[in-house]
Structures are given as C-alpha cells and as structure tokens.
C-alpha atoms as a PDB file:
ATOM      1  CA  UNK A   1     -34.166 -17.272  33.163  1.00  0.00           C
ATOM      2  CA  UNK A   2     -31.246 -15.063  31.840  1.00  0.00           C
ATOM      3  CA  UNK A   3     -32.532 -13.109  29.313  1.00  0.00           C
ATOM      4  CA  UNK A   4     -30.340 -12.731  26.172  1.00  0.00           C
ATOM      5  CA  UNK A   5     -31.035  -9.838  24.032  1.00  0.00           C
ATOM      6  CA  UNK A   6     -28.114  -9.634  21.729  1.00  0.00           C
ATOM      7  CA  UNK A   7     -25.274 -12.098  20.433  1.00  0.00           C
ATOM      8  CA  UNK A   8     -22.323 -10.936  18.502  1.00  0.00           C
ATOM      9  CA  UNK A   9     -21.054 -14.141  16.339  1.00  0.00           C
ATOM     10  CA  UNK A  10     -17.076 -13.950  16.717  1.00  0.00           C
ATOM     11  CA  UNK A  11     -15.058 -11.644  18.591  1.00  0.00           C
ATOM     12  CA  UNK A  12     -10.916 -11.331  18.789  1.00  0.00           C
ATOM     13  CA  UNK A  13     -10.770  -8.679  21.608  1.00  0.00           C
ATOM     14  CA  UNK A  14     -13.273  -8.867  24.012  1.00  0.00           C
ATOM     15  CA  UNK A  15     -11.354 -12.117  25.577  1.00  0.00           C
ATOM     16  CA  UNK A  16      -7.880 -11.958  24.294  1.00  0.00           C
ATOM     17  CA  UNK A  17      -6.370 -14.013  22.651  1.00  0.00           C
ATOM     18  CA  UNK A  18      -9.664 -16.358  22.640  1.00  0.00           C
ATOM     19  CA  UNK A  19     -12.051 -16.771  19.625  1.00  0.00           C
ATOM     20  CA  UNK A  20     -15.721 -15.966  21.369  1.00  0.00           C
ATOM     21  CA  UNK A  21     -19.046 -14.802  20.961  1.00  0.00           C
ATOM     22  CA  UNK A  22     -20.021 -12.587  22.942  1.00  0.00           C
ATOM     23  CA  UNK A  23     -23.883 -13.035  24.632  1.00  0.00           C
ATOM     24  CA  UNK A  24     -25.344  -9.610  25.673  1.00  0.00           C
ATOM     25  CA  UNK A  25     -27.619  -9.791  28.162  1.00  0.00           C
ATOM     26  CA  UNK A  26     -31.112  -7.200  28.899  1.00  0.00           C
ATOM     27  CA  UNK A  27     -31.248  -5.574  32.099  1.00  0.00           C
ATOM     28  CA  UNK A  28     -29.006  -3.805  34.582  1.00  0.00           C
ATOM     29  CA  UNK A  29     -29.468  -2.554  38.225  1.00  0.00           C
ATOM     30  CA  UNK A  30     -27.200   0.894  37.375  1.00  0.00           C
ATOM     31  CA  UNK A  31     -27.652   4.045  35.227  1.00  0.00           C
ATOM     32  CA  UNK A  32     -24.156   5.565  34.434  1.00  0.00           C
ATOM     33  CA  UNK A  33     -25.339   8.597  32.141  1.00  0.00           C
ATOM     34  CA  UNK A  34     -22.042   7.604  29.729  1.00  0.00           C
ATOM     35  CA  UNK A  35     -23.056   4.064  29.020  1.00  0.00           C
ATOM     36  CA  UNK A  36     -22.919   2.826  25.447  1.00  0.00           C
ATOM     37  CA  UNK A  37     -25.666   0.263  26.038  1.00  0.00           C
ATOM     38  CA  UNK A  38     -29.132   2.126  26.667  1.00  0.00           C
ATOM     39  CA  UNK A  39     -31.308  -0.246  24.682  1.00  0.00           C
ATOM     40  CA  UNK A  40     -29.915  -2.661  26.589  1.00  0.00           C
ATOM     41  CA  UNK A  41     -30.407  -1.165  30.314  1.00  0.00           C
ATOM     42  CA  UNK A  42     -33.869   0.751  29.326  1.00  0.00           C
ATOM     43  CA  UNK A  43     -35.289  -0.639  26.738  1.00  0.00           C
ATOM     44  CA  UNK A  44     -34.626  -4.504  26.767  1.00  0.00           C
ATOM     45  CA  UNK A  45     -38.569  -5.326  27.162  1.00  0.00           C
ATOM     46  CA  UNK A  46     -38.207  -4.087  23.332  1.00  0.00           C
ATOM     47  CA  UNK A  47     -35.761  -6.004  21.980  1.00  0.00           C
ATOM     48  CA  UNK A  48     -36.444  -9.662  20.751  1.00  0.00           C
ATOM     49  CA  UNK A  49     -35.236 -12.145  22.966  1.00  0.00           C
ATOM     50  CA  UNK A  50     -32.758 -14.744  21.402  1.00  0.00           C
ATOM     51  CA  UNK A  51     -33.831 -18.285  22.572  1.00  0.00           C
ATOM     52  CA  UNK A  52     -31.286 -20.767  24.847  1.00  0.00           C
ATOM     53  CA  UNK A  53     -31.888 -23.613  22.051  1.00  0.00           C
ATOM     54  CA  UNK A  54     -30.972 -20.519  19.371  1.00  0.00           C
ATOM     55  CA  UNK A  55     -27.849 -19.525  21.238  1.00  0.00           C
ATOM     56  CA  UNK A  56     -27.132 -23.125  22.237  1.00  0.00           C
ATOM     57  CA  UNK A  57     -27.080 -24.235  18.654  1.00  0.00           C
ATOM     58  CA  UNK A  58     -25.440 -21.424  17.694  1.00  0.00           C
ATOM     59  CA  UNK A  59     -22.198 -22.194  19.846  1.00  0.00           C
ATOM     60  CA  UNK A  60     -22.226 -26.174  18.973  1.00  0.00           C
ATOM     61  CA  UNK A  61     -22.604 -25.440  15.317  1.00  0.00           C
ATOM     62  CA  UNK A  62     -19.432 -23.886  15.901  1.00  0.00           C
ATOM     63  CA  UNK A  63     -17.479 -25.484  18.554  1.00  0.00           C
ATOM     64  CA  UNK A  64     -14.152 -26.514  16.093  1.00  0.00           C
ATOM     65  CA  UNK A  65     -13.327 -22.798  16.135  1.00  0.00           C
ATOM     66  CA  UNK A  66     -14.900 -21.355  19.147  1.00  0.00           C
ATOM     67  CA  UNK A  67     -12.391 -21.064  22.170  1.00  0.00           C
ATOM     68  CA  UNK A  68     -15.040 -19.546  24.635  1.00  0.00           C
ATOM     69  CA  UNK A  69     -17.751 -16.821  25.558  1.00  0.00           C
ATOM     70  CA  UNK A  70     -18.191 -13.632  26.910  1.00  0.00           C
ATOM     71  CA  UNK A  71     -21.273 -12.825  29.097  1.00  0.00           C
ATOM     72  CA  UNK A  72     -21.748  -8.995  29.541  1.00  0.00           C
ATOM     73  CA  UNK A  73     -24.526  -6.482  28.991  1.00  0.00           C
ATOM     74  CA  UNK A  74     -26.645  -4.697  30.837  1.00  0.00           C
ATOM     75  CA  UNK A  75     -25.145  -6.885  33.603  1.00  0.00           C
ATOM     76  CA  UNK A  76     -25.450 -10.415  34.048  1.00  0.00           C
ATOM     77  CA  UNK A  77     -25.682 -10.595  37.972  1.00  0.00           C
ATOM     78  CA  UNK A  78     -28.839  -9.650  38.479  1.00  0.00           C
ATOM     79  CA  UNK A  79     -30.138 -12.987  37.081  1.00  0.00           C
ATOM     80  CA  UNK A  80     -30.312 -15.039  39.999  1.00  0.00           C
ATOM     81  CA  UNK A  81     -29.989 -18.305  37.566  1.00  0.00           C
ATOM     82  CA  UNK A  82     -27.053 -17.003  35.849  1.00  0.00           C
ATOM     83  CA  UNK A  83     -24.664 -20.140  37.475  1.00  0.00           C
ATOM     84  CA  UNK A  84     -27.380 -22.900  35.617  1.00  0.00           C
ATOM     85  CA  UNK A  85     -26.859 -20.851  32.059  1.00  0.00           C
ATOM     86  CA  UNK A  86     -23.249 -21.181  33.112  1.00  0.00           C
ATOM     87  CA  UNK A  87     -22.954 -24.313  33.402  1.00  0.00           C
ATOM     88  CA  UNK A  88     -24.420 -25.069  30.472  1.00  0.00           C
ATOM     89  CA  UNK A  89     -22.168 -23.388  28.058  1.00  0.00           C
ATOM     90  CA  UNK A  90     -18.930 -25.094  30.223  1.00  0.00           C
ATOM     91  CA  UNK A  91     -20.807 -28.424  29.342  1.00  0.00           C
ATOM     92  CA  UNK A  92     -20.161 -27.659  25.870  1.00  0.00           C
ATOM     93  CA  UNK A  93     -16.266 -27.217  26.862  1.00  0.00           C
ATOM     94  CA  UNK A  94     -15.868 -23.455  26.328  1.00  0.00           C
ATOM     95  CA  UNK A  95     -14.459 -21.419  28.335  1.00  0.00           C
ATOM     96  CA  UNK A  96     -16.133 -18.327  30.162  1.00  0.00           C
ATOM     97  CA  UNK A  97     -15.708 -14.989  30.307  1.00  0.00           C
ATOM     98  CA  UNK A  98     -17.892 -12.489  33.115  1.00  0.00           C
ATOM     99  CA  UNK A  99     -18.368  -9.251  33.006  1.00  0.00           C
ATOM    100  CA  UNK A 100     -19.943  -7.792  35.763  1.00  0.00           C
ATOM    101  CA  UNK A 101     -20.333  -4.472  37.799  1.00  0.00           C
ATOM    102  CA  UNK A 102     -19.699  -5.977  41.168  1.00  0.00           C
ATOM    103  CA  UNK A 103     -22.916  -5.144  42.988  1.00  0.00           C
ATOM    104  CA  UNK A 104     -24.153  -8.800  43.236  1.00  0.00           C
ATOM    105  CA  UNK A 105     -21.730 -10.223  45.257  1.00  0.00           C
ATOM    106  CA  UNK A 106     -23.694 -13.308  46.307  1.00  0.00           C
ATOM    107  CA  UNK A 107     -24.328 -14.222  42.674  1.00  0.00           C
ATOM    108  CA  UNK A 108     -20.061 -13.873  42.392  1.00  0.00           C
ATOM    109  CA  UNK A 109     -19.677 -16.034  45.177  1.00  0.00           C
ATOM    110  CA  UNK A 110     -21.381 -18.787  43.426  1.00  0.00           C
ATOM    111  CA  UNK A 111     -19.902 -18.894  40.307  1.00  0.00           C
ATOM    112  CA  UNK A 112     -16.643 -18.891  41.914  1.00  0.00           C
ATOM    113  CA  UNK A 113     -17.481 -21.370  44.539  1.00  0.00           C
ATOM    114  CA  UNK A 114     -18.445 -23.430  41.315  1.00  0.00           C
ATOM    115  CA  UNK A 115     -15.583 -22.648  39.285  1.00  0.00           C
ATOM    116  CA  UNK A 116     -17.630 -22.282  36.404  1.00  0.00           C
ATOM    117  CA  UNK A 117     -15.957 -19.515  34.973  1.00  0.00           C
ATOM    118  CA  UNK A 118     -12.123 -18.453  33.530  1.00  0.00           C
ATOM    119  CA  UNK A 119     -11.970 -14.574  33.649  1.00  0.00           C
ATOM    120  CA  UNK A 120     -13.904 -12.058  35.573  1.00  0.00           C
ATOM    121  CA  UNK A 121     -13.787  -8.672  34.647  1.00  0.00           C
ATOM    122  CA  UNK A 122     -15.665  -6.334  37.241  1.00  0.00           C
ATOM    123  CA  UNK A 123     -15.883  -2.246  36.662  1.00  0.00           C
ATOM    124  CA  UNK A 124     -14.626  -0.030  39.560  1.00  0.00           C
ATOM    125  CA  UNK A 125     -17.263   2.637  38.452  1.00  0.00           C
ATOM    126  CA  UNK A 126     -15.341   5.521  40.593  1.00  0.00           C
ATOM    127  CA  UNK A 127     -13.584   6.098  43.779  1.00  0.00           C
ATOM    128  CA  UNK A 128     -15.741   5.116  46.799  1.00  0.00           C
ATOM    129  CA  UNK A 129     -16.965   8.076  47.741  1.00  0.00           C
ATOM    130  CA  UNK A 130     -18.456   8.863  44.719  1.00  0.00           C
ATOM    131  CA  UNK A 131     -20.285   5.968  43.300  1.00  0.00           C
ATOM    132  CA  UNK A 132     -23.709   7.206  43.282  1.00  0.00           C
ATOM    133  CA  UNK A 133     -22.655   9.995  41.510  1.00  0.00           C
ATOM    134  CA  UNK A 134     -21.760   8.147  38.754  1.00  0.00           C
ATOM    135  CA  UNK A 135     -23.874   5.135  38.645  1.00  0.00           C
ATOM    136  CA  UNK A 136     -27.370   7.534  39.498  1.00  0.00           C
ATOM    137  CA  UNK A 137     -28.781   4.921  41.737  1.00  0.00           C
ATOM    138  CA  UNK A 138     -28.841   3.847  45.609  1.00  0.00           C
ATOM    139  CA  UNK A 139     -25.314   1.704  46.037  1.00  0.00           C
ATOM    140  CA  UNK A 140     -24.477  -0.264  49.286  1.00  0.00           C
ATOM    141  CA  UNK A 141     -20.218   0.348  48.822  1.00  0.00           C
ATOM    142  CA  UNK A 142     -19.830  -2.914  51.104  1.00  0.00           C
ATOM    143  CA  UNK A 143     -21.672  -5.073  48.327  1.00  0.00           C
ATOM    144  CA  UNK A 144     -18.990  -3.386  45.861  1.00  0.00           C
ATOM    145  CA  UNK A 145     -15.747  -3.794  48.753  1.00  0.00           C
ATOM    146  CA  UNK A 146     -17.643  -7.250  48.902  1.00  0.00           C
ATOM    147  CA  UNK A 147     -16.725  -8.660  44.640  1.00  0.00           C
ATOM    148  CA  UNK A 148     -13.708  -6.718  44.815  1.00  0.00           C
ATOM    149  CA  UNK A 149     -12.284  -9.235  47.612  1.00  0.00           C
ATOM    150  CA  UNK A 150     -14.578 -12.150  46.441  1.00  0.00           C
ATOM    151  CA  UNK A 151     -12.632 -12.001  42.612  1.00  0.00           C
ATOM    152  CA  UNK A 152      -9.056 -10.749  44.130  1.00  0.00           C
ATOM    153  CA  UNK A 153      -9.272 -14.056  46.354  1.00  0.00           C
ATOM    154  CA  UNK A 154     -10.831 -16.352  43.541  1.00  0.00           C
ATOM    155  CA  UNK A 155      -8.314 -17.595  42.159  1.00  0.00           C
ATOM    156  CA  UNK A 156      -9.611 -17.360  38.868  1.00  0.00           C
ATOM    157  CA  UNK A 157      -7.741 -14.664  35.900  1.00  0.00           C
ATOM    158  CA  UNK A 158      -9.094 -11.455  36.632  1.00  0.00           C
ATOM    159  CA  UNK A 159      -9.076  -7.316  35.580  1.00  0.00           C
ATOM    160  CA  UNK A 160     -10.697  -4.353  37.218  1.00  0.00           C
ATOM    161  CA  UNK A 161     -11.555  -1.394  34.826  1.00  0.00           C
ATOM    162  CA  UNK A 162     -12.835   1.962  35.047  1.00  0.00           C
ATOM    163  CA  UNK A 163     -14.000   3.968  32.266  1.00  0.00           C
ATOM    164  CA  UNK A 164     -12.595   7.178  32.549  1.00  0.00           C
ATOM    165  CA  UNK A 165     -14.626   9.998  31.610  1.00  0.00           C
ATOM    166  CA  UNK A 166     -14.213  13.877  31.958  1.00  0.00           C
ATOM    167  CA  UNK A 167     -15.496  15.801  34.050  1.00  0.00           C
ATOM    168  CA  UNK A 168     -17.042  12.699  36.259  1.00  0.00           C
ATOM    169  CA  UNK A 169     -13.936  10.674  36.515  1.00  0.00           C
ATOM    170  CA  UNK A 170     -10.593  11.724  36.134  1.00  0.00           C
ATOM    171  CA  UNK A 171      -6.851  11.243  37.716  1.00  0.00           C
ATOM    172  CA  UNK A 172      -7.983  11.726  41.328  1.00  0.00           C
ATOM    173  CA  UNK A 173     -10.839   9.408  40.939  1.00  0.00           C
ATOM    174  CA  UNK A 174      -8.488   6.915  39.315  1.00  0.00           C
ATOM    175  CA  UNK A 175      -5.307   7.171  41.954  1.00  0.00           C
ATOM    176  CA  UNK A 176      -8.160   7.117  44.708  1.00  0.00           C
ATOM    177  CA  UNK A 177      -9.962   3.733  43.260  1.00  0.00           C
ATOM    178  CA  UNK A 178      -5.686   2.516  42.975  1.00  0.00           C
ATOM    179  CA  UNK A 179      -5.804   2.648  46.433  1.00  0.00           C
ATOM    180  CA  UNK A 180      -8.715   0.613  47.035  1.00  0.00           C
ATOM    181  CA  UNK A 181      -7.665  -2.265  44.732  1.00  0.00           C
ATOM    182  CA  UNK A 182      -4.026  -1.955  45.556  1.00  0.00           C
ATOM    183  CA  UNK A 183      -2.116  -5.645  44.971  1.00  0.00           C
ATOM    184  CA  UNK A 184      -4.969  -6.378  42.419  1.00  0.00           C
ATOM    185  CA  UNK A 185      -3.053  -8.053  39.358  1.00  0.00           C
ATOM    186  CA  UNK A 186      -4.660  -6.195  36.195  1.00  0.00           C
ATOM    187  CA  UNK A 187      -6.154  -2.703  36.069  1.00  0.00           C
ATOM    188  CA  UNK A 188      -7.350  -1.442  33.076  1.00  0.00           C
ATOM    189  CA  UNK A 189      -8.316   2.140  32.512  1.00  0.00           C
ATOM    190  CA  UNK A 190     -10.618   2.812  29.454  1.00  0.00           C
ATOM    191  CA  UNK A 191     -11.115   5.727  27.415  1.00  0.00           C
ATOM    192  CA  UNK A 192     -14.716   6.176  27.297  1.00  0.00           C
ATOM    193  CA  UNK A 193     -16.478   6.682  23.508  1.00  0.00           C
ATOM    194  CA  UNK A 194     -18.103  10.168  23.148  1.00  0.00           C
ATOM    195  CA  UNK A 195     -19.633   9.777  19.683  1.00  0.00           C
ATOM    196  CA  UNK A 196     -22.341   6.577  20.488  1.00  0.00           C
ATOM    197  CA  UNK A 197     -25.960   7.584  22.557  1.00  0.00           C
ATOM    198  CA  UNK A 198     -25.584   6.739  25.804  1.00  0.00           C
ATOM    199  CA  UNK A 199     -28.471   6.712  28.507  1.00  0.00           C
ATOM    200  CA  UNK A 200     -27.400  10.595  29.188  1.00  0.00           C
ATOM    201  CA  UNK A 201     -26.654  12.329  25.839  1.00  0.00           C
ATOM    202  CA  UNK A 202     -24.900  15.173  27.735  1.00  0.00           C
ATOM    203  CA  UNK A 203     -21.829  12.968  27.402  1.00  0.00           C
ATOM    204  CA  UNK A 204     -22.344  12.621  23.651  1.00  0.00           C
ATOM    205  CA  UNK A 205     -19.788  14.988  21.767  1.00  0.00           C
ATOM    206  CA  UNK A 206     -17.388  15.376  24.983  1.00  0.00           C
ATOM    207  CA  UNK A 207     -13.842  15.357  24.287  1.00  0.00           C
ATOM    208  CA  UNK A 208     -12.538  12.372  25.625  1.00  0.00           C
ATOM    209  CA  UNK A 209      -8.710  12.163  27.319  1.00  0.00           C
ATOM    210  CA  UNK A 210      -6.001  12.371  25.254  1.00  0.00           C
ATOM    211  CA  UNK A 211      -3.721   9.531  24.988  1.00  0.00           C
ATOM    212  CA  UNK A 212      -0.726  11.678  26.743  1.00  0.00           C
ATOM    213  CA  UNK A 213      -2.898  12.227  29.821  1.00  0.00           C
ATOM    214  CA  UNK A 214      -4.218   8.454  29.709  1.00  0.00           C
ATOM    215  CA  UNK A 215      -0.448   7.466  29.674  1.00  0.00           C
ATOM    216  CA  UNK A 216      -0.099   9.774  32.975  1.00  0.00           C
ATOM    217  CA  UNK A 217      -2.571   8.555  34.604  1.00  0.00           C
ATOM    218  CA  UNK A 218      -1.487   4.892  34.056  1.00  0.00           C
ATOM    219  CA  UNK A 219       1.847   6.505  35.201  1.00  0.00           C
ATOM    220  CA  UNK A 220       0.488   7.208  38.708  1.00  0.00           C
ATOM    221  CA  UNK A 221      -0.437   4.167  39.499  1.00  0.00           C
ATOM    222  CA  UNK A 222       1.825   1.759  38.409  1.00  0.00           C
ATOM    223  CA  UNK A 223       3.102   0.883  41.092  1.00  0.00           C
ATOM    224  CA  UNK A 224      -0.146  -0.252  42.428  1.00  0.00           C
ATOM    225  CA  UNK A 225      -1.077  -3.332  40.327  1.00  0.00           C
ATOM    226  CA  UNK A 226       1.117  -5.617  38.853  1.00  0.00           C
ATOM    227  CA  UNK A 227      -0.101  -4.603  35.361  1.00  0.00           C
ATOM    228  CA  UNK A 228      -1.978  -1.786  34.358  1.00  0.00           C
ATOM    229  CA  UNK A 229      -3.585  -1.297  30.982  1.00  0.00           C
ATOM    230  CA  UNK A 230      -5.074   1.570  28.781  1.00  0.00           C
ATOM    231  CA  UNK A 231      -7.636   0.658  26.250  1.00  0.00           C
ATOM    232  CA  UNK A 232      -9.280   3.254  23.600  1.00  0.00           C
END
C-alpha cells in the first residue's frame, strides 16, 4: 500500500499550468544531505498516515476545479503498488503527475507500459561518476541509465532536473550530466534552498548560486536539450 503522509490541497506550480494537489508520499531509498524533506525520508513511521478513502474524497469533493495530481515525496517508486493507486486517481479523470528519482526502473516501466500517467519528472542527482557521493547510499548507475531511456522513449511529457548545490554540484557536474541526457527535451536546473533543515544541516545557511552563474550554467548547455530551465 502507498503510504501517504502529507497532501497539500491546491497547487499552481508544481504541474504548470494545471490546478493539483499534490500527495506526498513517506519513504525514500536515497539520503542526499541537502534534501528539504527529512521527516519525510527519516521519520515517516511518525507522521500520521492520511487514509485512500480521505484522499479519495478529498479529490472527488473537488473534481469541478481540480485539473490533476502530483505524486512526489520521499519517492514514490519504491511502492511496488504504486500503478493500482494510479489507476485509481486516472479513474476519477485527473491527470497525473510523477516525480521520481529514477532508481526503480521496473516500477517506471509499468506505469508507462500502462499509460497511466501525463508527466514524469525524474532528478539527475549528479554526473555519473559521482552519484553516491551525493545521494550517501549504494547506487547501481545502470538502474539510473535504465529510467533515463525508459522516460526519454515513453512518449509521455517529460523534464529531468538537478538541484544544484555548492560545493557538491556545480557547472562541471551539470555540463557532465548534459552529456548523458543529451537530445532529452526539458532540463531543468534548480537552485537548491539553504534556509529549510535538510537531512544534513551542514547545507543549512550555504550560499546558494547566484542567478548570474545559474544563467551561465544554463548557457553551457543549451545546446543540449531542446529547452532548458532555471527554477529558484
């Protein structure tokens, strides 16, 4: 059963230009020191769990209005029932928005064998090379290399993203992980948020990129994607 831990009512930005809310889910199988979520990766066992029949009546109470949802977290993939939930909420004729980290590709696979869902957005945590760096656990890359190609080839609207954060990942890491998705159609590099607790506080107070050097490294890589965003 996919365990939701948090639901935020209406939201204009998290699937643009769709009205959703957006279903937080407990649990994730990474532990990137700068993510804003901790409650939600460590300490989900303590946070109330919102019932399907809550969250179901929740969305039909206001289907007139609602375009859609967005299922993030934690990270959704690890829930090996995720496709039934799914399902469920396209019954209701909303659309679906995925965010995911990429490292359950078989879980991917079904969802967009089913063509249950309208957008995927997967984080590209850092070049290659580097992922365990960054994500502080054991990563097979091929299960990454794996969603990349599984969501490129889905058909289905997509975006990679990468959090950009200094000191861990910068310019190199970006042009590097450019490479690696080259031909993708969306890339969007965000500005990570230094002020929030994160699972490692070190990160808390950093001084995050400046919006010239954001704009260079969007710059750089250009060329790679046919559209490249900065958020934050």
């Amino acid at each position: 059963m996919v365990i939701i831990k948090g639901l935020q009512k209406t939201s204009l930005i998290d699937f643009s230009p769709y009205t959703v809310s957006v279903i937080f889910v407990g649990g994730c199988d990474f532990r990137c020191g700068f993510c804003h979520n901790p409650d939600l990766v460590l300490r989900f066992n303590e946070i109330k769990t919102i019932k399907e029949e809550e969250l179901f009546k929740h969305l039909d109470e206001r289907k007139k209005w609602l375009d859609g949802v967005c299922i993030t977290g934690g990270e959704p993939c690890i829930y090996k029932d995720l496709p039934e939930f799914i399902k469920k909420i396209k019954d209701r004729g909303l659309l679906v928005k995925l965010d995911t980290n990429g490292n359950n590709p078989d879980i991917l696979r079904r969802i967009i064998n089913e063509k249950i869902v309208d957008y995927i957005a997967m984080d590209v945590k850092t070049s290659l090379g580097d992922y365990e760096k960054v994500v502080n656990v054991k990563v097979d890359i091929n299960r990454i290399k794996e969603s990349i190609d599984l969501i490129r080839n889905s058909g289905i609207d997509y975006e990679f993203r990468t959090t950009v954060v200094p000191g861990l990942v910068g310019k190199k890491e970006v042009m590097e992980i450019a490479e690696l998705l080259k031909g993708s159609k969306r890339y969007v590099l965000q500005n990570f948020r230094s002020s929030r607790d994160m699972i490692d506080n070190k990160f808390k107070g950093t001084e995050i990129y400046k919006k010239v050097e954001l704009e260079d490294m969007k710059e750089s890589i250009k060329g790679c994607f046919e559209e490249v965003l900065v958020r934050g």
